[in-house]
N, C-alpha and C. Protein backbone atom coordinates (compact mmCIF):
# COMPACT_ATOMS: atom_id res chain seq x y z
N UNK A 1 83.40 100.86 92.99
CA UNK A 1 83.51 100.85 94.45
C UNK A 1 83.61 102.28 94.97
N UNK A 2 82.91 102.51 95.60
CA UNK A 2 83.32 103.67 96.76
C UNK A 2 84.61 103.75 97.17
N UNK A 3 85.07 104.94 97.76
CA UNK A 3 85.90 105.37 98.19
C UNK A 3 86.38 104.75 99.84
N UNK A 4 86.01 104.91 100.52
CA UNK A 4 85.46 103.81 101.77
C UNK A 4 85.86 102.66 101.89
N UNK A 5 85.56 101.98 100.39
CA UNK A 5 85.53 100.93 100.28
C UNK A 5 87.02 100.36 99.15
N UNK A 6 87.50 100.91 98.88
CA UNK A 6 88.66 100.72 98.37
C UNK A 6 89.79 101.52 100.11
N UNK A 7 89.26 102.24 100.03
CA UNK A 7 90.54 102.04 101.44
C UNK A 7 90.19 101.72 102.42
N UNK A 8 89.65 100.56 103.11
CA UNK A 8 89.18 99.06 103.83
C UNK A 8 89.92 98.20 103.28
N UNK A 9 89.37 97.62 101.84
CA UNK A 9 90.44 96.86 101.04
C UNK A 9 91.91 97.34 100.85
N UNK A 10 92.18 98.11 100.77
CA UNK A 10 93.47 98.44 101.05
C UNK A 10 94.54 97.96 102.16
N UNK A 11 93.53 98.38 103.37
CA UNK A 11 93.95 98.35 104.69
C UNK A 11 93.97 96.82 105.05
N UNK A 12 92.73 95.81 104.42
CA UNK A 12 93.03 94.83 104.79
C UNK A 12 94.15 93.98 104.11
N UNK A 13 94.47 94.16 102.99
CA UNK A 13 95.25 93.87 102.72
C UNK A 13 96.93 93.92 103.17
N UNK A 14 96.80 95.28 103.61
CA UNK A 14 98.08 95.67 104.02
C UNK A 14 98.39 94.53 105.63
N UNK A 15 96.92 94.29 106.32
CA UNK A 15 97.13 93.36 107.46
C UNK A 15 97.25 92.42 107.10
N UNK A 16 96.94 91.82 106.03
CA UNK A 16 97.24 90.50 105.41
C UNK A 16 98.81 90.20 105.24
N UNK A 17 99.28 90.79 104.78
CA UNK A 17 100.67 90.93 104.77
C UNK A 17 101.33 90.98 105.76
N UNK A 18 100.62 91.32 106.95
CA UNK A 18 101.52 91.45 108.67
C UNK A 18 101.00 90.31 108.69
N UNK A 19 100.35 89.15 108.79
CA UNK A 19 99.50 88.21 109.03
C UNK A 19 100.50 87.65 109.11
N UNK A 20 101.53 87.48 108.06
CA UNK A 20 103.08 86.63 107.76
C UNK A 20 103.67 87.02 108.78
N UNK A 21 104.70 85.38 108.95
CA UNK A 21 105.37 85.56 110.20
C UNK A 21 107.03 86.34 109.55
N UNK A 22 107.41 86.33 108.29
CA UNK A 22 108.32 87.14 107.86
C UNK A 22 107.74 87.87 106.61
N UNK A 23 108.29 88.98 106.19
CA UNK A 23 108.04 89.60 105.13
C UNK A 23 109.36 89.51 104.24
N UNK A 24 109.17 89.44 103.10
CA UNK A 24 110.21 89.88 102.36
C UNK A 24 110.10 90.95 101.72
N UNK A 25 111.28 91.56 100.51
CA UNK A 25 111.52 92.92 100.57
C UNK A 25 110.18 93.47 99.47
N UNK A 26 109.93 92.35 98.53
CA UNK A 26 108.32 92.82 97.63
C UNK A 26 107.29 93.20 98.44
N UNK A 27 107.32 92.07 99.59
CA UNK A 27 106.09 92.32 100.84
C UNK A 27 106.29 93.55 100.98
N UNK A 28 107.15 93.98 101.57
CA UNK A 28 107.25 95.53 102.49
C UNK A 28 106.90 96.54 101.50
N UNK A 29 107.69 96.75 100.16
CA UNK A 29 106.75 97.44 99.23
C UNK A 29 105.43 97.65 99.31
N UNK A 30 104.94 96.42 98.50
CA UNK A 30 103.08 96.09 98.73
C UNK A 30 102.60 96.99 99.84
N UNK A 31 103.07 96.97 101.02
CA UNK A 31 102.58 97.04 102.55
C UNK A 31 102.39 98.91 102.51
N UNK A 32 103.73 98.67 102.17
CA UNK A 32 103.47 100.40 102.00
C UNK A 32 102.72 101.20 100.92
N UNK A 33 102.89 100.73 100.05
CA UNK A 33 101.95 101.56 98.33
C UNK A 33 100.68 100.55 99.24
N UNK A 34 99.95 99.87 99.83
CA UNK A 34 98.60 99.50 100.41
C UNK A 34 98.29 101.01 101.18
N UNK A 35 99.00 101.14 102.24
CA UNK A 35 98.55 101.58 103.49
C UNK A 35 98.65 102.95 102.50
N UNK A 36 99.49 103.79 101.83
CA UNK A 36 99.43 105.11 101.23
C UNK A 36 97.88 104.77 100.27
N UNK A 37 98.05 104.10 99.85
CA UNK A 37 96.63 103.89 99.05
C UNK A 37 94.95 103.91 99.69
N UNK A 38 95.27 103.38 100.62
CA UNK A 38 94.23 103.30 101.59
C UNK A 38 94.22 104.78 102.28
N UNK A 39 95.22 105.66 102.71
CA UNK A 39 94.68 106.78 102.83
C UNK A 39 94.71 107.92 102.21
N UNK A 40 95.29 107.64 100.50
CA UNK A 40 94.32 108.13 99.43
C UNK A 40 93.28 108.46 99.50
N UNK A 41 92.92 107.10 99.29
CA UNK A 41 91.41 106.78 99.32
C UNK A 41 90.35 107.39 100.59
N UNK A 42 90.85 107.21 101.96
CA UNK A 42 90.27 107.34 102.74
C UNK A 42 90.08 109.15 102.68
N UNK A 43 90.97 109.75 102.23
CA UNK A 43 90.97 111.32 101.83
C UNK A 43 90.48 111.94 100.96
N UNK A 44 89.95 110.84 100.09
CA UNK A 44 88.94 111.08 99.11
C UNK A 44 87.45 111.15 99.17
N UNK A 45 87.73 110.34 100.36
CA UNK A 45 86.15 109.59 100.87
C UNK A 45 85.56 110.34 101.80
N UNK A 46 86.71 111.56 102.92
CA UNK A 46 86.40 112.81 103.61
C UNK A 46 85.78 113.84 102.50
N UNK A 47 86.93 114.21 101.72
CA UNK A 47 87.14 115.29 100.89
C UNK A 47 85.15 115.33 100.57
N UNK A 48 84.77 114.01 99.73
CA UNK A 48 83.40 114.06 98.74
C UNK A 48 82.66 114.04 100.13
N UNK A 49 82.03 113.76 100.71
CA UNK A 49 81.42 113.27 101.85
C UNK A 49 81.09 114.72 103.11
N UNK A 50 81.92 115.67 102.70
CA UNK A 50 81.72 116.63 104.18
C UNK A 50 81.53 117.86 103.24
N UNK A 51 81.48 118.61 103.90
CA UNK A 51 80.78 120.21 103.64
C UNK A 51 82.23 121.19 103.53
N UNK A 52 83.21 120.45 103.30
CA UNK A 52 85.04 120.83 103.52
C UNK A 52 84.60 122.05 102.51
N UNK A 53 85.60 123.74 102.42
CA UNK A 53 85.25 124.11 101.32
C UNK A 53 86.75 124.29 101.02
N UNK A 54 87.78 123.36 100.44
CA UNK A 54 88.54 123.49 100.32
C UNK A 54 89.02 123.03 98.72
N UNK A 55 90.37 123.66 98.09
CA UNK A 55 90.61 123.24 96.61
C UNK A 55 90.32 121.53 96.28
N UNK A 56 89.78 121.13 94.95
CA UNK A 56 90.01 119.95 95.10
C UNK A 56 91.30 118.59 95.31
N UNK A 57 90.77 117.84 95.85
CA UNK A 57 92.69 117.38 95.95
C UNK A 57 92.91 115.86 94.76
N UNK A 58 91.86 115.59 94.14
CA UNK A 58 91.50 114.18 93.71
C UNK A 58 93.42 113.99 92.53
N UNK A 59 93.63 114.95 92.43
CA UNK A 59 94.88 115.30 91.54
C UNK A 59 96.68 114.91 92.38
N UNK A 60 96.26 115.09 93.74
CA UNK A 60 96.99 115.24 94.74
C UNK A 60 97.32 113.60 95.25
N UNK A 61 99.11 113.66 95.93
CA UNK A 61 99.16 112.44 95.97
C UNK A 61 98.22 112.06 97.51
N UNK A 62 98.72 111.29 98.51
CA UNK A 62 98.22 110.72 99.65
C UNK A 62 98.44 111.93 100.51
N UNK A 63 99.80 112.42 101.10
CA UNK A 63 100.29 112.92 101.96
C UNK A 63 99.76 114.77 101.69
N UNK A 64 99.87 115.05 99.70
CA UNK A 64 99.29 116.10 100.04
C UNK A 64 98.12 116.35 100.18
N UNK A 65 97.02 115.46 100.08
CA UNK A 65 95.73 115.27 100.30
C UNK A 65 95.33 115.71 101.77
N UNK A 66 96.08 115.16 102.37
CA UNK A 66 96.16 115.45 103.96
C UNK A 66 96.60 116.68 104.42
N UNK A 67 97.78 117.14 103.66
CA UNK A 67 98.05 118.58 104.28
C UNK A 67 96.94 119.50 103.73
N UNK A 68 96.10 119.21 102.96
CA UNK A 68 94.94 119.99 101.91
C UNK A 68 93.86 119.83 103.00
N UNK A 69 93.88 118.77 103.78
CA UNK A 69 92.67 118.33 104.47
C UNK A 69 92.65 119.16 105.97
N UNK A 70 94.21 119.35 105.95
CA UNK A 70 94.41 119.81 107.56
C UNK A 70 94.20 121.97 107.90
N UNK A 71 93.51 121.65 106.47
CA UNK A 71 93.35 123.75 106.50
C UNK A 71 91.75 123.85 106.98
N UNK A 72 91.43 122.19 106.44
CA UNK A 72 89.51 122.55 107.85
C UNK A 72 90.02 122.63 109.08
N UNK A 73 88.90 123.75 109.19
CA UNK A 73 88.95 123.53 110.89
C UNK A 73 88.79 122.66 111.85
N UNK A 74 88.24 122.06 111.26
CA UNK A 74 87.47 120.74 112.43
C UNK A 74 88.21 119.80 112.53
N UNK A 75 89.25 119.63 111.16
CA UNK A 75 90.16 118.49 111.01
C UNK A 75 91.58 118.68 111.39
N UNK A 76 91.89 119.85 111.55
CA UNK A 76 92.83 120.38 111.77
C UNK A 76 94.24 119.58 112.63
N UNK A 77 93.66 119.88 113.78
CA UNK A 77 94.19 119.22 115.23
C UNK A 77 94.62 117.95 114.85
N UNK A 78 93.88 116.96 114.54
CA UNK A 78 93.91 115.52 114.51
C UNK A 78 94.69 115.80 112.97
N UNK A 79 94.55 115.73 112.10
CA UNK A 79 95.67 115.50 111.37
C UNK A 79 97.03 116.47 111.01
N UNK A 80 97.24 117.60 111.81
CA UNK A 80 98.16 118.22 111.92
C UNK A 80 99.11 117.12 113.19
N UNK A 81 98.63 116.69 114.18
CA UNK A 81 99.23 115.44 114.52
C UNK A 81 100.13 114.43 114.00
N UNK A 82 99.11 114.00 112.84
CA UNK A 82 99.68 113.34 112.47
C UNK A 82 100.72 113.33 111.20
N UNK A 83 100.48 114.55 111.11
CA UNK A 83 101.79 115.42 109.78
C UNK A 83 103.08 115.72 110.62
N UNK A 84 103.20 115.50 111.87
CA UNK A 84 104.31 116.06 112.92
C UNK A 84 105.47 115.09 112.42
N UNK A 85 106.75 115.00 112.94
CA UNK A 85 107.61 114.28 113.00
C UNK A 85 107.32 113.39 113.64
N UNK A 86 106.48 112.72 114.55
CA UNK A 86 105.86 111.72 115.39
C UNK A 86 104.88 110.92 114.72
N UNK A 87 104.33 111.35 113.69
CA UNK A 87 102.95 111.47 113.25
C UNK A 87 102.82 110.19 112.73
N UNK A 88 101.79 109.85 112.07
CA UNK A 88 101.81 108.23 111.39
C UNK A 88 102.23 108.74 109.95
N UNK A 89 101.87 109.57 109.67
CA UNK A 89 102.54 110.13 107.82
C UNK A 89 104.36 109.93 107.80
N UNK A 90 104.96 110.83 108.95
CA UNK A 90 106.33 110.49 109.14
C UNK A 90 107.17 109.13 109.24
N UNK A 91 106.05 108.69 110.18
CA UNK A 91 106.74 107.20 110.12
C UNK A 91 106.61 106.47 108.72
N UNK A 92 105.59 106.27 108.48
CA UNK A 92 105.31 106.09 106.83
C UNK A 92 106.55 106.33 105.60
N UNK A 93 106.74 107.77 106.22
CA UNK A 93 107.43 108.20 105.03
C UNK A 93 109.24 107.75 105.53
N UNK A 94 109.16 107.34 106.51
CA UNK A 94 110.37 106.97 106.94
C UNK A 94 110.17 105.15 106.57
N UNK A 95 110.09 104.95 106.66
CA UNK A 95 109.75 103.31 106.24
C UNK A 95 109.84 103.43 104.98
N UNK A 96 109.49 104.10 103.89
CA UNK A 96 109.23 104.02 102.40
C UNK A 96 110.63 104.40 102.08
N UNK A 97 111.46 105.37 102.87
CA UNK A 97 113.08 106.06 102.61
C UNK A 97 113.77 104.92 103.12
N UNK A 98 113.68 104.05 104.17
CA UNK A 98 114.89 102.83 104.53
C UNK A 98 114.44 101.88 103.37
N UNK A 99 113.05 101.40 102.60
CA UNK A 99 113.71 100.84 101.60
C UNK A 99 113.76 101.03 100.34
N UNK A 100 113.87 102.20 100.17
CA UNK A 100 114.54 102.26 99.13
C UNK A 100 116.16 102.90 99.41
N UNK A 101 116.67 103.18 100.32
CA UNK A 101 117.67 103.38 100.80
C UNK A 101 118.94 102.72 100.23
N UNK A 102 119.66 103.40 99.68
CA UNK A 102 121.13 102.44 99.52
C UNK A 102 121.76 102.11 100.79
N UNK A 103 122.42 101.54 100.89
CA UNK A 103 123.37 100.88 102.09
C UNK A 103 124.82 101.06 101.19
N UNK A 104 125.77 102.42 102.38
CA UNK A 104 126.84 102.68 101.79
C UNK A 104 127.75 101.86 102.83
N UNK A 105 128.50 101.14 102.32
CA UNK A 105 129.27 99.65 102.70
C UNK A 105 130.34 100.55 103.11
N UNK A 106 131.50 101.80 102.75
CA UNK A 106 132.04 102.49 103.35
C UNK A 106 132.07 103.04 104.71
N UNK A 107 130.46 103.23 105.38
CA UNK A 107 130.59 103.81 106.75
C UNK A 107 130.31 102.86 107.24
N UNK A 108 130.70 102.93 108.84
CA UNK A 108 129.86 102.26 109.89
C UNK A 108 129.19 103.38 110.57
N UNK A 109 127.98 102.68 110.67
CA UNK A 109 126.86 103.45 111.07
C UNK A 109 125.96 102.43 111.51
N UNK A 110 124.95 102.84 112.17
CA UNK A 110 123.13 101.83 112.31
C UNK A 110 122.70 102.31 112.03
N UNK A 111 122.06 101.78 110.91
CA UNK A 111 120.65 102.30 110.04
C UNK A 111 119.42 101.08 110.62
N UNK A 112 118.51 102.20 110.78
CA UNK A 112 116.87 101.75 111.30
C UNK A 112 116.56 101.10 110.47
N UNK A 113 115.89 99.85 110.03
CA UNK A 113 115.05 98.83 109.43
C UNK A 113 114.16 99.23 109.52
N UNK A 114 112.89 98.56 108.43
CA UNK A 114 111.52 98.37 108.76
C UNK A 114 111.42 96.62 109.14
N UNK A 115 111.09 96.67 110.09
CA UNK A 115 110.72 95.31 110.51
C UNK A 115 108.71 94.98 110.84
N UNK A 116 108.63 94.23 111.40
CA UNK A 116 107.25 94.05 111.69
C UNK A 116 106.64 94.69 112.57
N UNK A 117 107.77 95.03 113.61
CA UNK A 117 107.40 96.27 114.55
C UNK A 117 106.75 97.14 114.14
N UNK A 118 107.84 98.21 113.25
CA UNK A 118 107.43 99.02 112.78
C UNK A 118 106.04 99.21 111.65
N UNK A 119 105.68 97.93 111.12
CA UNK A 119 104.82 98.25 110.80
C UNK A 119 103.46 97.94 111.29
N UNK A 120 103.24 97.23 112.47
CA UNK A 120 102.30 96.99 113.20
C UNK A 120 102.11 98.45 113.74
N UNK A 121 103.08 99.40 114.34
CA UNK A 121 102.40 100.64 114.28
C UNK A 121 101.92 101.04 113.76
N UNK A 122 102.87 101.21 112.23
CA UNK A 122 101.80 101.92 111.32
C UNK A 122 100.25 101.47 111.33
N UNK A 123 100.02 100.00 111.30
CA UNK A 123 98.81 99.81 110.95
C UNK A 123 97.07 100.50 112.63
N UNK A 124 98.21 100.25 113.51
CA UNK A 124 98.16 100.81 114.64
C UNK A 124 97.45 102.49 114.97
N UNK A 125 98.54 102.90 114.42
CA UNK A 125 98.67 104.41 114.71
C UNK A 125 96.89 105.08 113.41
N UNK A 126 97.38 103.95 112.10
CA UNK A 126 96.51 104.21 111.58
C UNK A 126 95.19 104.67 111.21
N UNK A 127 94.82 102.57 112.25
CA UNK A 127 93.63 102.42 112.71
C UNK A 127 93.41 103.56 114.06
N UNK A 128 94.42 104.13 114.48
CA UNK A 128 93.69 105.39 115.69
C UNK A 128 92.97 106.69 115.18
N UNK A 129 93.73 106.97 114.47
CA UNK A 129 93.94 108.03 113.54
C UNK A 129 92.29 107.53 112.36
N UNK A 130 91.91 107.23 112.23
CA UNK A 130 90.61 106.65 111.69
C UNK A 130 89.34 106.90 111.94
N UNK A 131 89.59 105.63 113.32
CA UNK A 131 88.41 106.18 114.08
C UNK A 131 88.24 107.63 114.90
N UNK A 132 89.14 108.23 115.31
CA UNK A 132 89.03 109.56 115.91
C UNK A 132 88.91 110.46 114.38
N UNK A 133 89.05 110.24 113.22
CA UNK A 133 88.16 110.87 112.75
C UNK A 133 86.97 111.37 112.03
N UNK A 134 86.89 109.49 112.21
CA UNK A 134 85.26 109.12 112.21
C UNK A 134 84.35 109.53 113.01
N UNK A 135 84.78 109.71 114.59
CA UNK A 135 84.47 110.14 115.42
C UNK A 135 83.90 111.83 115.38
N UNK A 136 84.94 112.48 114.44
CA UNK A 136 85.05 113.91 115.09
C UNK A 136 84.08 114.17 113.45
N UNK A 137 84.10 113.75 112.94
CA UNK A 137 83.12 113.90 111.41
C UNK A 137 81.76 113.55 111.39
N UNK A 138 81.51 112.15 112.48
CA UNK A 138 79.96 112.05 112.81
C UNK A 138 79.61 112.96 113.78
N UNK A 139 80.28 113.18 114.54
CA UNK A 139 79.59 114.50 115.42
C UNK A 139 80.10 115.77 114.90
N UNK A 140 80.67 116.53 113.72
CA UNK A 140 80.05 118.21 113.14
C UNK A 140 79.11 117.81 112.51
């Protein structure tokens, strides 16, 4: 399979899993190693595909693939975005830290969940983040 084409399958999968009206805690795993996988893949599928002249990253996990990706120029903007504290990588990486998170029974505190909310953005923010740079790759 192409590259492309393993992170599609990825992605659909990961909606398959929102499809459910609850998730449990294996689900939310899955959901997340999907959606990091899918833009693996999808960074693999830039990387071979464009005229990038940058180190190779095929060695590299998801996230540094992206910071590898964000030294083109053209790509810059749009995924320096999304490397921000706002970004869809952050949220990501904040969702993957609440569960594996201990829960210390000593404090009171509120700790943020991943619920379905949160990951309908992700899949959200994703799918934006996609096409704008499908967009910005068919036209250089």
């Amino acid at each position: 399979m192409k590259n492309i084409e393993l992170s599609n399958l990825y992605l659909d999968i990961s909606q398959e899993i929102l499809g459910k009206s609850l998730i449990n805690n294996s689900e939310e795993l899955i959901f997340i190693v999907c959606v990091e996988k899918s833009l693996s893949y999808l960074a693999d599928d830039i990387y071979d595909n464009s005229t990038i002249d940058l180190k190779p990253i095929e060695h590299l996990n998801y996230l540094y693939k992206w910071k590898e990706l964000s030294n083109s120029i053209a790509l810059r903007n749009i995924i320096t975005k999304e490397l921000s504290s706002e970004g869809l990588f952050s949220i990501l990486e904040k969702s993957k830290s609440i569960f594996f998170r201990e829960d210390n029974k000593n404090l009171i505190t509120t700790s943020e969940i991943n619920d379905l909310k949160k990951f309908n953005l992700i899949i959200d923010r994703y799918k934006a983040f996609k096409e704008l740079l499908r967009k910005t790759l068919d036209e250089c």
